[in-house]
N, C-alpha and C. Protein backbone atom coordinates (compact mmCIF):
# COMPACT_ATOMS: atom_id res chain seq x y z
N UNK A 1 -110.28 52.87 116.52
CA UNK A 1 -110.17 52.26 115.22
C UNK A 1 -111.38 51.38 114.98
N UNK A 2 -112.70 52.18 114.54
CA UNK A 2 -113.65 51.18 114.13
C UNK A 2 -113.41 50.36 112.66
N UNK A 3 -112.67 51.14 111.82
CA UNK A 3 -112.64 50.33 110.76
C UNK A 3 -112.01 48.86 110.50
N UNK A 4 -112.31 48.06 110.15
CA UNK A 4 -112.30 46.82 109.75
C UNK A 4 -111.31 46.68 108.11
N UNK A 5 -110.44 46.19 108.14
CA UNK A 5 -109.60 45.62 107.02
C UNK A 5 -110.45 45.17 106.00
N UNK A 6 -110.41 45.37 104.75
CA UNK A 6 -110.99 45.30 103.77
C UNK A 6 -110.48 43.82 103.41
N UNK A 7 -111.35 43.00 102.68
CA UNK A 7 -110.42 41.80 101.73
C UNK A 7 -109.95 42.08 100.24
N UNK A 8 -108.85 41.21 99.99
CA UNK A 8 -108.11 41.86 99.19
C UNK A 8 -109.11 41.87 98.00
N UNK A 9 -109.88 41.11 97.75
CA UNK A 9 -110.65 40.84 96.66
C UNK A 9 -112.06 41.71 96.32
N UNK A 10 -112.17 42.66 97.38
CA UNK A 10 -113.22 43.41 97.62
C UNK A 10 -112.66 44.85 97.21
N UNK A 11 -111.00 45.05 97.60
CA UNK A 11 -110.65 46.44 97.11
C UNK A 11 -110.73 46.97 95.99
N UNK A 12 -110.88 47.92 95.47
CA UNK A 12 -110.68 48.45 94.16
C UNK A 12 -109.42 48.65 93.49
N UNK A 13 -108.52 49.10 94.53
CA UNK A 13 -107.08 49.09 93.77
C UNK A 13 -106.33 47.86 93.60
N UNK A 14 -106.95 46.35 94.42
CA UNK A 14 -106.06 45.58 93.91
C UNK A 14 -106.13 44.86 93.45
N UNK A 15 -105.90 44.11 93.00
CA UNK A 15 -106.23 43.01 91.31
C UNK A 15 -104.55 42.64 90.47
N UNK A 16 -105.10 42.35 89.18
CA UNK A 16 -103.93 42.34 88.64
C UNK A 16 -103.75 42.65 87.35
N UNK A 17 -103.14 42.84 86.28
CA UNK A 17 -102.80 43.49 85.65
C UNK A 17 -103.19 42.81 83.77
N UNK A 18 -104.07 42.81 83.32
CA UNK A 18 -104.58 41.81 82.35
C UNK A 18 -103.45 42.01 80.77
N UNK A 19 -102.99 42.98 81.06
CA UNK A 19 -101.71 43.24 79.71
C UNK A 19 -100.36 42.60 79.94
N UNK A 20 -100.28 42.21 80.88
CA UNK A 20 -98.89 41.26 80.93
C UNK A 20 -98.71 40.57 80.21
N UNK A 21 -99.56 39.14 79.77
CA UNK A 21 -99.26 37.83 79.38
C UNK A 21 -100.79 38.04 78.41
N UNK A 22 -100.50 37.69 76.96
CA UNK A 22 -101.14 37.37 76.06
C UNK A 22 -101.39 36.05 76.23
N UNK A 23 -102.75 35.44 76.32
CA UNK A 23 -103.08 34.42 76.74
C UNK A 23 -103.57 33.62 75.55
N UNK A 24 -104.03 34.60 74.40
CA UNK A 24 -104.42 34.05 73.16
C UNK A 24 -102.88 33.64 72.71
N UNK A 25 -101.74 34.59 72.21
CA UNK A 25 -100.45 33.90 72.14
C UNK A 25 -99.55 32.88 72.27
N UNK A 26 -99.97 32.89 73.75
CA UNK A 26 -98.96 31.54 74.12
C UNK A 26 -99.92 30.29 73.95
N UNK A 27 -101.21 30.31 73.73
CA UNK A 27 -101.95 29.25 73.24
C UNK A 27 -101.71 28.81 71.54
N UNK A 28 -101.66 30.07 71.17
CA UNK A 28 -101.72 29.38 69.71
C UNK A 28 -100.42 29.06 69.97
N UNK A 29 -98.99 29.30 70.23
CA UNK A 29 -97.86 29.34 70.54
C UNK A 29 -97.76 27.24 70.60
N UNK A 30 -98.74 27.14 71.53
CA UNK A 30 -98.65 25.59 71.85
C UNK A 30 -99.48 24.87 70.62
N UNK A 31 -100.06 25.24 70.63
CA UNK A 31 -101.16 24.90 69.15
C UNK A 31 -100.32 24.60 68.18
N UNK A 32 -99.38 25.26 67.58
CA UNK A 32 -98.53 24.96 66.60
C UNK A 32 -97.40 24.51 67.04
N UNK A 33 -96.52 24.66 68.16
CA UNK A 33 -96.14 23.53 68.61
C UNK A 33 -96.23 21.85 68.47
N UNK A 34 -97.34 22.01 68.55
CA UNK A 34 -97.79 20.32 68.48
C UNK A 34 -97.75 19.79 67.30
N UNK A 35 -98.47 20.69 66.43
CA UNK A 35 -98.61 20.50 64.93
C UNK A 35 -97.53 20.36 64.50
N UNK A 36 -96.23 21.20 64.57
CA UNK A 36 -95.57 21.30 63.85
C UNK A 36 -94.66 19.58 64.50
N UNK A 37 -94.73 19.42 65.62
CA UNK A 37 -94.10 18.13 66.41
C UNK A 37 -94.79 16.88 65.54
N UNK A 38 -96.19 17.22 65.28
CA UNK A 38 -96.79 15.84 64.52
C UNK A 38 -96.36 15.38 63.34
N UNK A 39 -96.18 16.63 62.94
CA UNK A 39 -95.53 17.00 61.24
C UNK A 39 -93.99 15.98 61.26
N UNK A 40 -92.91 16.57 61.95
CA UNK A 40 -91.92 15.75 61.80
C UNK A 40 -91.83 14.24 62.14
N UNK A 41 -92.81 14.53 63.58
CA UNK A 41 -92.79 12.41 63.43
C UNK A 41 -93.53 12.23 62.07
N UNK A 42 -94.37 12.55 61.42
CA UNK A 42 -95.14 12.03 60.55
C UNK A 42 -93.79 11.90 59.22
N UNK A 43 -93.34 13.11 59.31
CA UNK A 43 -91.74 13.07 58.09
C UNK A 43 -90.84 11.64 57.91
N UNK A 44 -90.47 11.97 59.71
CA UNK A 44 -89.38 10.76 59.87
C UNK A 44 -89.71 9.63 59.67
N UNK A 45 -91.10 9.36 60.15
CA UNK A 45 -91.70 7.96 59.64
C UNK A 45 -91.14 7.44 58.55
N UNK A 46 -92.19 8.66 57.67
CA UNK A 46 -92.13 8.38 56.40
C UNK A 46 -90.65 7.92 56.03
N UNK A 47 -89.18 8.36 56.11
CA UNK A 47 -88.30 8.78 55.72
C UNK A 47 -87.84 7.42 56.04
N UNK A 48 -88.21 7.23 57.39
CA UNK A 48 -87.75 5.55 57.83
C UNK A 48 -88.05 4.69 57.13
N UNK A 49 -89.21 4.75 56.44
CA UNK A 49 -90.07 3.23 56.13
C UNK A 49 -89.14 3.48 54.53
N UNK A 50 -89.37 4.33 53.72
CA UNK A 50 -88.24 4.98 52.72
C UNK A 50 -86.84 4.48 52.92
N UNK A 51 -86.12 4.66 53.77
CA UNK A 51 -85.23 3.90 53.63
C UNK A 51 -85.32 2.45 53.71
N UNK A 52 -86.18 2.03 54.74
CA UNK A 52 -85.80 0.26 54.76
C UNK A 52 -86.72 0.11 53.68
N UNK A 53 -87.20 0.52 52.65
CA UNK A 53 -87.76 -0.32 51.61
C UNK A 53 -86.85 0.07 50.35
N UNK A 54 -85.75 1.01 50.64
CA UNK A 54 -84.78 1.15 50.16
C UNK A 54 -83.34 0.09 49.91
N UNK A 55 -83.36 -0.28 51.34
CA UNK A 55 -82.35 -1.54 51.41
C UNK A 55 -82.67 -2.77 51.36
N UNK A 56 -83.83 -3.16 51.18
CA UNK A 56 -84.55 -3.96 50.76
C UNK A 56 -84.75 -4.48 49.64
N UNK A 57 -84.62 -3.41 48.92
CA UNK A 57 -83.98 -3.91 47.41
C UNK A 57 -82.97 -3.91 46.95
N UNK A 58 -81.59 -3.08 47.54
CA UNK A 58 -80.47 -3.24 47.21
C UNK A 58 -79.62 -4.43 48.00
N UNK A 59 -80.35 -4.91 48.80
CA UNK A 59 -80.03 -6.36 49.64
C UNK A 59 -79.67 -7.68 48.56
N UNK A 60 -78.67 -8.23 48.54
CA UNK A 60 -78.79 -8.86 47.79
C UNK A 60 -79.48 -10.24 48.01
N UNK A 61 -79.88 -10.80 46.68
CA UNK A 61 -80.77 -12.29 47.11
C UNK A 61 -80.03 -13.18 47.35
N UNK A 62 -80.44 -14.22 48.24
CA UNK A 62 -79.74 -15.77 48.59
C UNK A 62 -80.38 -16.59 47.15
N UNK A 63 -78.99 -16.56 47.02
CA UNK A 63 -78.67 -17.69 45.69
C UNK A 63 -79.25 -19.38 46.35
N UNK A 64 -80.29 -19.61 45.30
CA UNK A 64 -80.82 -21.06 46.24
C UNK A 64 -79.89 -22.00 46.11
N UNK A 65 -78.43 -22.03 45.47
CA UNK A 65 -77.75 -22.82 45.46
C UNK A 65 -76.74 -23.13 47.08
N UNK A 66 -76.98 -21.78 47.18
CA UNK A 66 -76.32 -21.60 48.96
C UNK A 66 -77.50 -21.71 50.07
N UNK A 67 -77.90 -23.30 50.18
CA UNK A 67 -78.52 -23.63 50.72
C UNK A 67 -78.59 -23.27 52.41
N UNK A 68 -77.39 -24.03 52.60
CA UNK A 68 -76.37 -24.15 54.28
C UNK A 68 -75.99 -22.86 54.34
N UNK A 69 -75.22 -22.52 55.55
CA UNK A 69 -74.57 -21.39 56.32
C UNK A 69 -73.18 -21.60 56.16
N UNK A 70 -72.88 -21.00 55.13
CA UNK A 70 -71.22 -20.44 55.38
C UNK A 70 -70.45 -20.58 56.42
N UNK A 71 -69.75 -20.89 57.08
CA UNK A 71 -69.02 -20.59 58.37
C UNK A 71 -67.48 -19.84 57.60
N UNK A 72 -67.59 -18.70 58.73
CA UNK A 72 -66.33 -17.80 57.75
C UNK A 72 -65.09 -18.07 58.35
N UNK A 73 -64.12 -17.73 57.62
CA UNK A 73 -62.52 -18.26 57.46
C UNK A 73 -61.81 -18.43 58.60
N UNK A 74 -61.29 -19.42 59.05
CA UNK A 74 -60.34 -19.05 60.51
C UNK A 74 -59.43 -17.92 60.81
N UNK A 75 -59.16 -17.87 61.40
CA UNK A 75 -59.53 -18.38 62.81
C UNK A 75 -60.74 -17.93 63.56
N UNK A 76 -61.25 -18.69 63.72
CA UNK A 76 -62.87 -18.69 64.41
C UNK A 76 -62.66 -18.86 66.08
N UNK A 77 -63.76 -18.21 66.35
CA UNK A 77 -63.93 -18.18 68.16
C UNK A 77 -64.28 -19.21 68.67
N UNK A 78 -63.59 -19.45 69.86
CA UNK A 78 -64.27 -21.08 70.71
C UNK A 78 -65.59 -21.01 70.62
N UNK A 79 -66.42 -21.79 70.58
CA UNK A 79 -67.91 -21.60 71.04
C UNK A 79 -67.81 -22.26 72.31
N UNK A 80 -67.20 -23.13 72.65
CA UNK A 80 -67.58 -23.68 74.14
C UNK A 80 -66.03 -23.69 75.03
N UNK A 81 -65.37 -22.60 75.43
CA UNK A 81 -63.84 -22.76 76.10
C UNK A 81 -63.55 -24.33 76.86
N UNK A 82 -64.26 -24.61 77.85
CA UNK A 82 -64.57 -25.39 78.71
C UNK A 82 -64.30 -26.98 78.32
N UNK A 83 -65.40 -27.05 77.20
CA UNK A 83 -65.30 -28.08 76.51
C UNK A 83 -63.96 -28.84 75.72
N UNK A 84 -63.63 -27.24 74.97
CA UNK A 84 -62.49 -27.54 74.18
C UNK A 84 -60.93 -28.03 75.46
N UNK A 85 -61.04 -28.05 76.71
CA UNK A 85 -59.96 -28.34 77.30
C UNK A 85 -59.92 -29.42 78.03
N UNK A 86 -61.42 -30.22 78.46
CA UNK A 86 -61.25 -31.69 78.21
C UNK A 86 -61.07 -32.55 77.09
C-alpha cells in the first residue's frame, strides 16, 4: 500500500453542496426583520406619547381654591399601629 490518504479538502468529490441554503434570503430575511422591529417600536412610541398627551388634557385641573390635601372619608388606615396603642 504505497498510497497515501488524500485530505479531505484536496479531493474532488468532497465539498459541499452550495444549493441548500440561500444565503442572499435569509439575509434579506434579517434585513427586514429589523426594519420591520424598528417600525413598531417607532409606532408604539408614537402611540404612547399619544396617549399620555391624551390624558393630559382630559385630567382635570386643581381648582386653586383646593389649596391643602383632602384626606378621604373614614374609616382611614393607622399610619403608625404602635403609636396608636400607647
Amino acid at each position: 500500500m504505497d498510497t497515501e490518504p488524500v485530505p479531505a479538502r484536496d479531493h474532488p468529490d468532497v465539498g459541499h453542496d452550495r444549493s441548500d441554503v440561500n444565503v442572499r434570503a435569509i439575509a434579506a430575511f434579517g434585513v427586514a426583520l429589523v426594519v420591520v422591529a424598528v417600525v413598531i417600536h417607532l409606532a408604539l412610541y408614537w402611540l404612547l406619547a399619544y396617549y399620555e398627551r391624551s390624558a393630559a388634557r382630559r385630567a382635570p385641573a386643581i381648582s386653586p381654591m383646593q389649596a391643602e390635601r383632602q384626606l378621604p372619608p373614614p374609616p382611614r388606615l393607622q399610619v403608625s399601629p404602635p403609636a396608636d396603642l400607647a
